[in-house]
Each structure stands twice: as structure tokens, then as C-alpha cells.
Protein backbone atom coordinates (compact mmCIF):
# COMPACT_ATOMS: atom_id res chain seq x y z
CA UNK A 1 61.97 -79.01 -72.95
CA UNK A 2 59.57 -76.89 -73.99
CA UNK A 3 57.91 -80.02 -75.81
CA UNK A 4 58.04 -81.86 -72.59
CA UNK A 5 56.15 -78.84 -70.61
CA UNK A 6 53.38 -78.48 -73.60
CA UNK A 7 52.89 -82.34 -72.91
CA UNK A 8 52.48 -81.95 -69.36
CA UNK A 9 49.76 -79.00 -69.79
CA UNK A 10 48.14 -80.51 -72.16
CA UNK A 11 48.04 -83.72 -69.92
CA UNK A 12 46.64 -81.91 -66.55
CA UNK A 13 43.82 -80.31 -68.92
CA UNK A 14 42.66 -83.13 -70.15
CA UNK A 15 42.65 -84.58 -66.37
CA UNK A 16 40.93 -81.87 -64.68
CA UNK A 17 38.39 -82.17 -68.22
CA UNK A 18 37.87 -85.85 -67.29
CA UNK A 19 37.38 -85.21 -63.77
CA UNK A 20 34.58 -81.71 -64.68
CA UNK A 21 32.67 -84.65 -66.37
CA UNK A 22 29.53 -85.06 -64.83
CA UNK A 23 28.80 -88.01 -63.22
CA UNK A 24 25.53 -90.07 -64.97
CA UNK A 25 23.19 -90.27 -62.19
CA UNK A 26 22.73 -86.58 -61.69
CA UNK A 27 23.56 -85.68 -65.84
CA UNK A 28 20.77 -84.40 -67.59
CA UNK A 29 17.84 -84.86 -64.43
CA UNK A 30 15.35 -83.17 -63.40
CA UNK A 31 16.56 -83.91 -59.79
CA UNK A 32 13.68 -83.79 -56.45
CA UNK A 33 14.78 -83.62 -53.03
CA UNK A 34 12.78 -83.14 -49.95
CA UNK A 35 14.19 -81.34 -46.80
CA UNK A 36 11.75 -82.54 -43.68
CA UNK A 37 12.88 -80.87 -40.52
CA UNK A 38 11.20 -81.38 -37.29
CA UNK A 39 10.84 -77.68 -36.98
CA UNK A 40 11.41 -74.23 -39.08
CA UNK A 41 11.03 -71.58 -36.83
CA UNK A 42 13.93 -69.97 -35.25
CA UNK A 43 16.54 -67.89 -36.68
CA UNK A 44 19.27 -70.54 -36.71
CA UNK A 45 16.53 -73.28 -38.51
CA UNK A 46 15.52 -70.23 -40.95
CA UNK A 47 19.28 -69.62 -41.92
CA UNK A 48 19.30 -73.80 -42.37
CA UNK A 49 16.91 -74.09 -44.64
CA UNK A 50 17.70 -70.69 -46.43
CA UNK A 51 21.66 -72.29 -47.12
CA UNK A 52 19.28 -75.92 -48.68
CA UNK A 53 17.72 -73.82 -51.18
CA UNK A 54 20.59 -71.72 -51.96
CA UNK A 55 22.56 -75.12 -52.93
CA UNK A 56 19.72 -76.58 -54.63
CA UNK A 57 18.58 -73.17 -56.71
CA UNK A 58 22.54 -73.27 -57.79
CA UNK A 59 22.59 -76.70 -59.15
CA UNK A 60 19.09 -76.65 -60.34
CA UNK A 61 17.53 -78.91 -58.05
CA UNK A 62 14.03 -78.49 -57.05
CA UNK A 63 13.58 -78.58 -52.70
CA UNK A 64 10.47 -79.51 -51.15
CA UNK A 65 11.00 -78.40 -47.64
CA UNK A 66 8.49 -79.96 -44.85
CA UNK A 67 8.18 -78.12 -41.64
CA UNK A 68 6.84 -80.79 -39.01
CA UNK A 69 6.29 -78.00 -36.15
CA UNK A 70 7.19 -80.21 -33.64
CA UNK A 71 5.15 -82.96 -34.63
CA UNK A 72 7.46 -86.38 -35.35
CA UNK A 73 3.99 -88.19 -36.93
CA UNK A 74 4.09 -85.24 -39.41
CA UNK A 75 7.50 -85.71 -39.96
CA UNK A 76 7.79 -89.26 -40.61
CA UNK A 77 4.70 -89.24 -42.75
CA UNK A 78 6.46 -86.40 -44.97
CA UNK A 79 9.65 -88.68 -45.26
CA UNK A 80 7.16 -91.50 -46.26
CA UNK A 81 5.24 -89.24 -48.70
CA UNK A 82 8.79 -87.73 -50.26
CA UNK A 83 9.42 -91.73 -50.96
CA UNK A 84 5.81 -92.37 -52.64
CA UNK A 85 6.78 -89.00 -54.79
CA UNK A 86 9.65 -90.30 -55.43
CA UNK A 87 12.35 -87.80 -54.63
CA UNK A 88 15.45 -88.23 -55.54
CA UNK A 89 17.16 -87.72 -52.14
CA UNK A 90 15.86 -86.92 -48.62
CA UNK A 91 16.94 -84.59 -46.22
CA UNK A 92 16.26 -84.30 -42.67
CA UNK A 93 16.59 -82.29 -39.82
CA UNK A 94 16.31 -83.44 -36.55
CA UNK A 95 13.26 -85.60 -35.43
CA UNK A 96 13.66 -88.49 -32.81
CA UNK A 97 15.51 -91.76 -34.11
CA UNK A 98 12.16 -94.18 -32.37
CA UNK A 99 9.50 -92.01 -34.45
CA UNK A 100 11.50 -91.94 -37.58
CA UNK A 101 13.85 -95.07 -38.53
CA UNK A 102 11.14 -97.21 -40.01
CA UNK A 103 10.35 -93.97 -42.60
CA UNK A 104 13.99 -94.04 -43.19
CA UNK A 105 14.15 -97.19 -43.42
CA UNK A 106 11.47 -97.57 -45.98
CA UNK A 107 13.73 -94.27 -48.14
CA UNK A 108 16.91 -96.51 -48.11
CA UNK A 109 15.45 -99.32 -49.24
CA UNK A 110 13.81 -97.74 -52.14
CA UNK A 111 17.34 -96.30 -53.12
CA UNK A 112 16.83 -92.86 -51.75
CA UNK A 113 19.91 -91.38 -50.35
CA UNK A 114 19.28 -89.91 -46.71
CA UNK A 115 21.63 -86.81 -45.55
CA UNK A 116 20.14 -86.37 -41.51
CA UNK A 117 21.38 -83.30 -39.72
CA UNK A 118 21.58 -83.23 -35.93
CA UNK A 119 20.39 -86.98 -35.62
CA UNK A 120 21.64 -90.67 -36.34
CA UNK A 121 19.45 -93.71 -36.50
CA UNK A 122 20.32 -97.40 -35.98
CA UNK A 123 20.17 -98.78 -39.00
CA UNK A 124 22.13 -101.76 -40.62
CA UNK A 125 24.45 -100.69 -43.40
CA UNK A 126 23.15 -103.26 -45.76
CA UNK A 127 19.75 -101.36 -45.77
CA UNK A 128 21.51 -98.19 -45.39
CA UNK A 129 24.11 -99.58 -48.40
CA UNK A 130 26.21 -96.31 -48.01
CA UNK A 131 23.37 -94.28 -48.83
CA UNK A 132 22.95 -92.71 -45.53
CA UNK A 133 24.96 -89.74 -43.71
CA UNK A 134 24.61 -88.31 -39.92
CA UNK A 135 25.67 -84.89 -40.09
CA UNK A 136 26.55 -82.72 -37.06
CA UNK A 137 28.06 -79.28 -36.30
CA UNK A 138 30.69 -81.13 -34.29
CA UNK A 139 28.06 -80.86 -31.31
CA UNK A 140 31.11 -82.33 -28.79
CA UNK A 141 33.38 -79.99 -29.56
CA UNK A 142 30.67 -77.05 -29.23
CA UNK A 143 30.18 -77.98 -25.82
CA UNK A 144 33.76 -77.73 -25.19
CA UNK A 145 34.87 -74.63 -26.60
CA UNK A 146 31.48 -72.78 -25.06
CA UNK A 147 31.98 -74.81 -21.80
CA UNK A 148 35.32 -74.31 -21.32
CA UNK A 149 34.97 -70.58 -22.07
CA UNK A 150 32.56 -70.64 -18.79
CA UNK A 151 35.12 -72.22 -16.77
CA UNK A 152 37.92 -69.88 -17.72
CA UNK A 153 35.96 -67.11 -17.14
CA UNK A 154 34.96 -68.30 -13.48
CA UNK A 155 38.71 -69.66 -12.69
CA UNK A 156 37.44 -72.67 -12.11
CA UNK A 157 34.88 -71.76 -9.50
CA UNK A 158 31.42 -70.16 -9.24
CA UNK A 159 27.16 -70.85 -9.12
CA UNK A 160 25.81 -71.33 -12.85
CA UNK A 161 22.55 -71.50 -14.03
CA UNK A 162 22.64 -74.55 -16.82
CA UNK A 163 20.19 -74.99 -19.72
CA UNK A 164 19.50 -79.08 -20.81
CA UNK A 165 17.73 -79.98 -23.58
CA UNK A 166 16.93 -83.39 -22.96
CA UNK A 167 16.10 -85.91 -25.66
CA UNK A 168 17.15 -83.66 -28.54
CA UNK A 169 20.39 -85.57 -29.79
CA UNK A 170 22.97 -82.41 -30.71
CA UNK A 171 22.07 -80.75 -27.49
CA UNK A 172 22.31 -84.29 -25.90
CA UNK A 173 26.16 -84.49 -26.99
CA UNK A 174 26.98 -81.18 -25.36
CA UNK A 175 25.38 -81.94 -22.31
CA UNK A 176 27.73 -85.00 -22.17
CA UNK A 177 30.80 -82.63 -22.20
CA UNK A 178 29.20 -80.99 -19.34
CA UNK A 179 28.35 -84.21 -17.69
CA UNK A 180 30.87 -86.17 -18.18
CA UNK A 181 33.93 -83.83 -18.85
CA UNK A 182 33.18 -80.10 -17.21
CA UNK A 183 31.70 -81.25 -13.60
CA UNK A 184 33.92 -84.00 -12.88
CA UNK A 185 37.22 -81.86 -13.72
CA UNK A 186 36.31 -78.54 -12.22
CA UNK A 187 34.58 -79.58 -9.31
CA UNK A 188 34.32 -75.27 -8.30
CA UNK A 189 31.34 -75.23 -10.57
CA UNK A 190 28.18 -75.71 -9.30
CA UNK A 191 24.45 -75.92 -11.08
CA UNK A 192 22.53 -73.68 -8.85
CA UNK A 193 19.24 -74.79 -10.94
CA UNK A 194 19.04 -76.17 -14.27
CA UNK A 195 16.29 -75.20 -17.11
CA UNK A 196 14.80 -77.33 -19.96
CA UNK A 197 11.38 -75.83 -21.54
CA UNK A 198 11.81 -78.10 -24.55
CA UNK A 199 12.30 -77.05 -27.81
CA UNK A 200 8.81 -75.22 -28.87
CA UNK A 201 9.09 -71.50 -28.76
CA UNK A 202 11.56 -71.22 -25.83
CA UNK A 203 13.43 -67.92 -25.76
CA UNK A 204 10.16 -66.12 -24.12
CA UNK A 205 9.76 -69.46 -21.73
CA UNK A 206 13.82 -69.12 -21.15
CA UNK A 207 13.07 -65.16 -20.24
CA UNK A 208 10.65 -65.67 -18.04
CA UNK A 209 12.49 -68.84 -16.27
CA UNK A 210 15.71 -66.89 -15.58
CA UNK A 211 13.86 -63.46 -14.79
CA UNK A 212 12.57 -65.30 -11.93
CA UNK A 213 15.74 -66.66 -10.58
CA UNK A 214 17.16 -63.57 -10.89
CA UNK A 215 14.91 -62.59 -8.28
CA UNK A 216 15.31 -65.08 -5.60
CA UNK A 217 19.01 -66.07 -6.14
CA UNK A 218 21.71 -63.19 -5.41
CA UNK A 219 24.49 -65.87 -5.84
CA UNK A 220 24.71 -66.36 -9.66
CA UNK A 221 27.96 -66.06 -11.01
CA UNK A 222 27.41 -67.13 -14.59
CA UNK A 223 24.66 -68.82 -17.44
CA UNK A 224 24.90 -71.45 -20.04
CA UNK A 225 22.74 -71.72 -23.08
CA UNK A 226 23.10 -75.38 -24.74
CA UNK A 227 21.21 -73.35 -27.54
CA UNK A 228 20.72 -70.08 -28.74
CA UNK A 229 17.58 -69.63 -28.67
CA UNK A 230 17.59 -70.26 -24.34
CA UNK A 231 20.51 -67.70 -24.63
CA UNK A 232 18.13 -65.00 -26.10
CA UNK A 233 15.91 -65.28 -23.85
CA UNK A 234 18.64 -65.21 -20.96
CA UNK A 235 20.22 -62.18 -22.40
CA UNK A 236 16.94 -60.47 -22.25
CA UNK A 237 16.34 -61.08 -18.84
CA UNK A 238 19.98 -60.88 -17.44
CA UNK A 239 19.51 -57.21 -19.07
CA UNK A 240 16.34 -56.60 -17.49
CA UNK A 241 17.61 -56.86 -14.21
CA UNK A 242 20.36 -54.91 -14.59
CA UNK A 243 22.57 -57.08 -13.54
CA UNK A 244 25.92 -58.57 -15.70
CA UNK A 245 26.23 -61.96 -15.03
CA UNK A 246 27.86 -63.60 -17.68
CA UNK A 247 26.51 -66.09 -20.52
CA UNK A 248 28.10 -68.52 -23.13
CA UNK A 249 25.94 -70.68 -25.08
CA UNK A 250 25.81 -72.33 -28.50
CA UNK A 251 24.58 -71.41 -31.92
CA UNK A 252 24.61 -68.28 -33.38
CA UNK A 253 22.74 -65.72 -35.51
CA UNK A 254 22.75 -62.09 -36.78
CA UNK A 255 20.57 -61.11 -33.89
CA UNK A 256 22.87 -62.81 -31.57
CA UNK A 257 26.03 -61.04 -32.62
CA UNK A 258 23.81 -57.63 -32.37
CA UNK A 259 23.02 -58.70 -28.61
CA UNK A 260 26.81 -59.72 -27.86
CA UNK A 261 28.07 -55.96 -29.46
CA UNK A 262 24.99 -53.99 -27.32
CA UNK A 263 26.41 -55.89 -24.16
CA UNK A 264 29.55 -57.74 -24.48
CA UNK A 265 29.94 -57.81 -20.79
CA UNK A 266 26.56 -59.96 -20.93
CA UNK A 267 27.04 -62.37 -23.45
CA UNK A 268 30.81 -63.98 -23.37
CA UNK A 269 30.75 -66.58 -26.28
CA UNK A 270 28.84 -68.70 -28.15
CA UNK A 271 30.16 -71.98 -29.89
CA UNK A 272 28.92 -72.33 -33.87
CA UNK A 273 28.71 -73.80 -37.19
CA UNK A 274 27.23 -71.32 -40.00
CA UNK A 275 23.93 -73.13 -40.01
CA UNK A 276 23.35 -72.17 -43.71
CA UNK A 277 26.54 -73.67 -44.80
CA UNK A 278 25.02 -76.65 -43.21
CA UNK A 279 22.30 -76.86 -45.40
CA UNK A 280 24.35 -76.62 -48.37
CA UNK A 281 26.54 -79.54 -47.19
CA UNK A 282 23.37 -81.51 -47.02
CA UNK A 283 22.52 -81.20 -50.90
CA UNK A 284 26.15 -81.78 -51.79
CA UNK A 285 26.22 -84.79 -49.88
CA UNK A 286 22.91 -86.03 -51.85
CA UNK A 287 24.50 -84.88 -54.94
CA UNK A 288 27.37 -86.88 -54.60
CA UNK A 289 25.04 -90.22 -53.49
CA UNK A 290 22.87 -89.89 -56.25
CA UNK A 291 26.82 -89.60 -59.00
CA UNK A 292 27.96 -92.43 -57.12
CA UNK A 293 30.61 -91.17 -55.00
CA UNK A 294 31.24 -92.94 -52.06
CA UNK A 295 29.98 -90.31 -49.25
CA UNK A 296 30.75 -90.73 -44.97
CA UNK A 297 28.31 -92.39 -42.41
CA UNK A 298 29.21 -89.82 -40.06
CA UNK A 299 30.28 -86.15 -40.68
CA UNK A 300 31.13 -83.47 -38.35
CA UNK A 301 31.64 -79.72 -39.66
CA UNK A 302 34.00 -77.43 -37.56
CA UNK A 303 33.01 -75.22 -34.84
CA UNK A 304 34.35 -71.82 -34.00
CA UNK A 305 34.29 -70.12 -30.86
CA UNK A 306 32.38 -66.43 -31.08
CA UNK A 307 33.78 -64.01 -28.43
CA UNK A 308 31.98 -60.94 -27.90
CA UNK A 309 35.85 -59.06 -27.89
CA UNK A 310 36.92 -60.22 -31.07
CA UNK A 311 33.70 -58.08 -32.60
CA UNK A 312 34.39 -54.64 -33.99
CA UNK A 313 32.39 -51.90 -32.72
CA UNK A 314 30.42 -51.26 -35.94
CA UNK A 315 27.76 -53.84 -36.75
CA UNK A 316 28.93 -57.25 -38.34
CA UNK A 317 26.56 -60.04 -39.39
CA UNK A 318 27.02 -63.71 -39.49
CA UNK A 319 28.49 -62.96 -43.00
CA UNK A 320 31.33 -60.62 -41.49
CA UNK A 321 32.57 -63.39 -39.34
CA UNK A 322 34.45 -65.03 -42.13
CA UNK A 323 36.73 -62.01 -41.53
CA UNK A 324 37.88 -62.84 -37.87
CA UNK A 325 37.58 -66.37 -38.13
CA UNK A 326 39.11 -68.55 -41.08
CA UNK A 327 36.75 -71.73 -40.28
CA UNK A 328 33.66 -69.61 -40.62
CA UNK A 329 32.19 -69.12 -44.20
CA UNK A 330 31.76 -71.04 -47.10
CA UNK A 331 32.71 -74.09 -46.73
CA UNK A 332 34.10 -75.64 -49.40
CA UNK A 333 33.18 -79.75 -47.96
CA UNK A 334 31.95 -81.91 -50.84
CA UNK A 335 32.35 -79.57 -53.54
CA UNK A 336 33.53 -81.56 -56.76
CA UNK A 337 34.64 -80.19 -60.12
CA UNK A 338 31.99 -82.00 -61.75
CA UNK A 339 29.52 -79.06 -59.70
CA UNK A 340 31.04 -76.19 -61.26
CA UNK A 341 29.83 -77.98 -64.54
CA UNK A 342 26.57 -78.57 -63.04
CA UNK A 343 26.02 -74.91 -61.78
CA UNK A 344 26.38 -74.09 -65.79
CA UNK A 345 23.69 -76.09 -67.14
């Protein structure tokens, strides 16, 4: 017996040995990647690109990260340039799919593996030759959760003040929720006016937009942020004016959860992936393209819902939230026993 069981250790050591081996297209490389986002600034694209280099410092990977500032030529002529340079894999952030596919394009067919967050482009799979991921923060379900959080809190009925982001395709599949799912089933809620300032610098733009409602409208029972940032801006201005009309909204950040604790009558909920984990999905994903493991067209990461009276009184950070809710934190998506290997050279 005893025989049999040394066998059987000695036989799942030698597995999990095999399986630690790391893979030869990432073994011994100097490995380039490129992170080109369509913007940096913001605390939730900060915390993004903060999680990338975290990922890529632990395996030793050296990131290039490209901020566009809003401009998609500047961002499709740093995918281009990240392809002359020849990085190993590309990863992007955001961007429209008619100003960037032929860039991407051009990436895939030299080989490069592509990891997008927050956008998908519409490109065959023999030139994308499962190279190519669309990763989300489960943007529908955001929109749900945060949504449906509004219409519990309003039984159904009640004036809101909505925030659209046209054009921008995350906020785009949350607005379908609202669209298509919200309106039609709980016909009590009505869009008393609806704001979209774009996505340039728009929590003072968002203050300024509601601070004037706020002054001609006495009939608003409730706000919606599609984003974070609009919800900042909200908050400020809902506070200004003494009022406390609630908010929900999507996204969150340490400055956020400091606003929801200072008024949790104000701000309700907000719907949210841990951004920074995000970015470390997004060099996993490369890493396992460029070992040859088969990695998915499309993945979605999973979305909690942030209630200002689950928060303790004393002040908690994005990092604390791993504490209330089990799906926050480190994810553990992608992670291979091959990386732990990795991590040690």
C-alpha cells in the first residue's frame, strides 16, 4: 500500500513538474509588449494601466504604454509603430473599431497577438488566426446590476436624469440594458433629460451639466452615471445643492468609495470590475498567445455590485473590497503553472 501511495506522489509531481515547464515561445525572451489606450487620464484608466505594468514587471516583460489622449490617428499609428518595433504582443484599450482595424489588422498578420479591452473589431479569424481577444468587464451585466439597483430603489417609478456615452462601445452595451431592457419593463421610469459630454475630461463638464438642472427641475427623483467619472461630477453637484437625490453609476475607484462613505445617502451603487486586475488579465492573455495556448475571442470578467451600506464606517480602498465581496480582487483568470516558473527567472 504504502508502495502504491509513494507511486502515486511521485506520479502527480512529476505531472504538475511537466505542466511548471515553460512553454518555448516565451522561455528564455526578452519579451516587448505595447499597451496603446485611447486615453490615460482618469482614475479608473490610471489603476488600468498601473495593474499592465504590475503583470509585466512580475514576469519580466518590458511595457511600452501609449497614451493617445483622445486622438484615434495617434492611436492607430502607435499600434502600427509597436508592429515596425516589433513587439511581441499588443495591447489596447479602447479606440473606435473604423479608425483602428486596418492597424490591427496589419499586427495579426505579422503574428502579433492582440488582447483589446473595452472594444471588438470585425475581423476574419483567418487573419485574426486565434491571436486576437475582446476583453470586457462584463459591460451587460454592469448595466444591469447598477440599473436595476435604480429601479429598486424608485419601486419602479420616478424622473431620472440619464448619462449616454454614445459611440464608446462598453458604455454602448450598458446603454442597451437601459434601452432595450430597463425602459421597456418598468415603464414608471422616465428620462427627464439625458447628458453625454463625451469622454474628454468630463466630471467638471458632468458638474456643471447637472448643477444646472438642479436648478430648473424640482422633480428629480434619481441619477445614473454609465461611468464614473459623470458620477463624480454628479456627486459633486447633487452635494452642492444640498439636495439627496440618489445616484448609481458604473466603475469604481478609491475616490469613489471615499464619496459613497462621506454621503451614502447620495451615491447608492456603482457596478465594477477592479480595473487593475484588468490590466493584468491583458498580459496573461498575451503570455499565453505568444506559449501557444489556445486563448478566447471574447472574454468577459465578473462584475460586482458596490453598495454604499455594505461599506464600514472607517475608510476602505478599492483593495478592502476583496473583504465584502468574494468576486473582487485578484483574479486568478489565465494564470498557468508555467507563470509561477516564469515570475522566478
Amino acid at each position: 500500500m504504502k508502495k502504491i501511495l509513494g507511486l502515486l506522489l511521485a506520479t502527480m509531481v512529476a505531472m504538475v513538474t511537466v505542466n511548471a515547464e515553460i512553454p518555448a515561445g516565451v522561455k528564455g525572451k526578452k519579451l516587448k509588449m505595447a499597451l496603446v489606450k485611447e486615453w490615460g487620464t482618469g482614475t479608473h484608466m490610471i489603476m488600468h494601466i498601473n495593474g499592465a505594468k504590475a503583470e509585466a514587471a512580475k514576469y519580466g516583460v518590458t511595457l511600452s504604454v501609449i497614451d493617445a489622449n483622445h486622438n484615434l490617428a495617434k492611436m492607430a499609428e502607435g499600434i502600427e509603430n509597436a508592429v515596425i518595433n516589433k513587439m511581441d504582443a499588443i495591447l489596447i484599450s479602447h479606440g473606435k473599431a473604423d479608425a483602428l482595424t486596418k492597424s490591427v489588422e496589419k499586427a495579426l498578420k505579422a503574428g502579433i497577438p492582440v488582447i483589446v479591452f473595452d472594444n471588438d473589431f470585425p475581423i476574419d479569424d483567418k487573419v485574426a488566426n486565434g491571436k486576437l481577444v475582446s476583453l470586457d468587464q462584463y459591460d451587460l451585466m454592469m448595466g444591469l446590476l447598477s440599473q436595476m439597483a435604480l429601479v429598486q430603489a424608485l419601486d419602479g417609478k420616478g424622473n431620472v436624469v440619464y448619462n449616454r456615452v454614445a459611440n464608446v462601445p462598453p458604455t454602448d452595451k450598458r446603454h442597451r440594458i437601459w434601452e432595450g431592457a430597463i425602459l421597456p419593463t418598468y415603464t414608471g421610469i422616465k428620462v427627464v433629460n439625458t447628458i453625454d459630454l463625451g469622454t474628454n475630461n468630463p466630471m467638471p463638464k458632468a458638474q456643471t451639466a447637472l448643477e444646472t438642472l438642479l436648478t430648473t427641475n424640482n422633480h428629480i427623483d434619481a441619477v445614473y452615471a454609465v461611468w464614473d467619472e459623470y458620477a463624480k461630477g454628479f456627486y459633486n453637484a447633487i452635494v452642492a445643492s444640498g439636495k439627496k437625490i440618489p445616484l448609481f453609476s458604473v466603475d469604481i475607484s478609491d475616490q469613489d468609495l471615499a464619496m459613497m462613505q462621506t454621503h451614502p445617502e447620495i451615491w447608492k451603487a456603482s457596478a465594477a470590475v477592479n480595473p487593475y486586475t484588468v490590466g493584468k488579465v491583458q498580459v496573461r492573455l498575451a503570455l499565453k498567445a505568444l506559449a501557444g495556448e489556445r486563448i478566447p475571442r471574447y472574454y468577459s470578467m465578473t462584475p460586482v455590485l458596490v453598495k454604499s451600506a455594505d461599506l464600514p464606517k472607517e475608510r476602505i480602498g478599492m483593495d478592502g473590497l476583496a473583504k465584502l465581496y468574494p468576486a473582487w480582487g485578484n483574479s486568478n483568470d489565465f494564470v498557468e503553472p508555467w507563470m509561477a516558473e516564469l515570475e522566478k527567472k
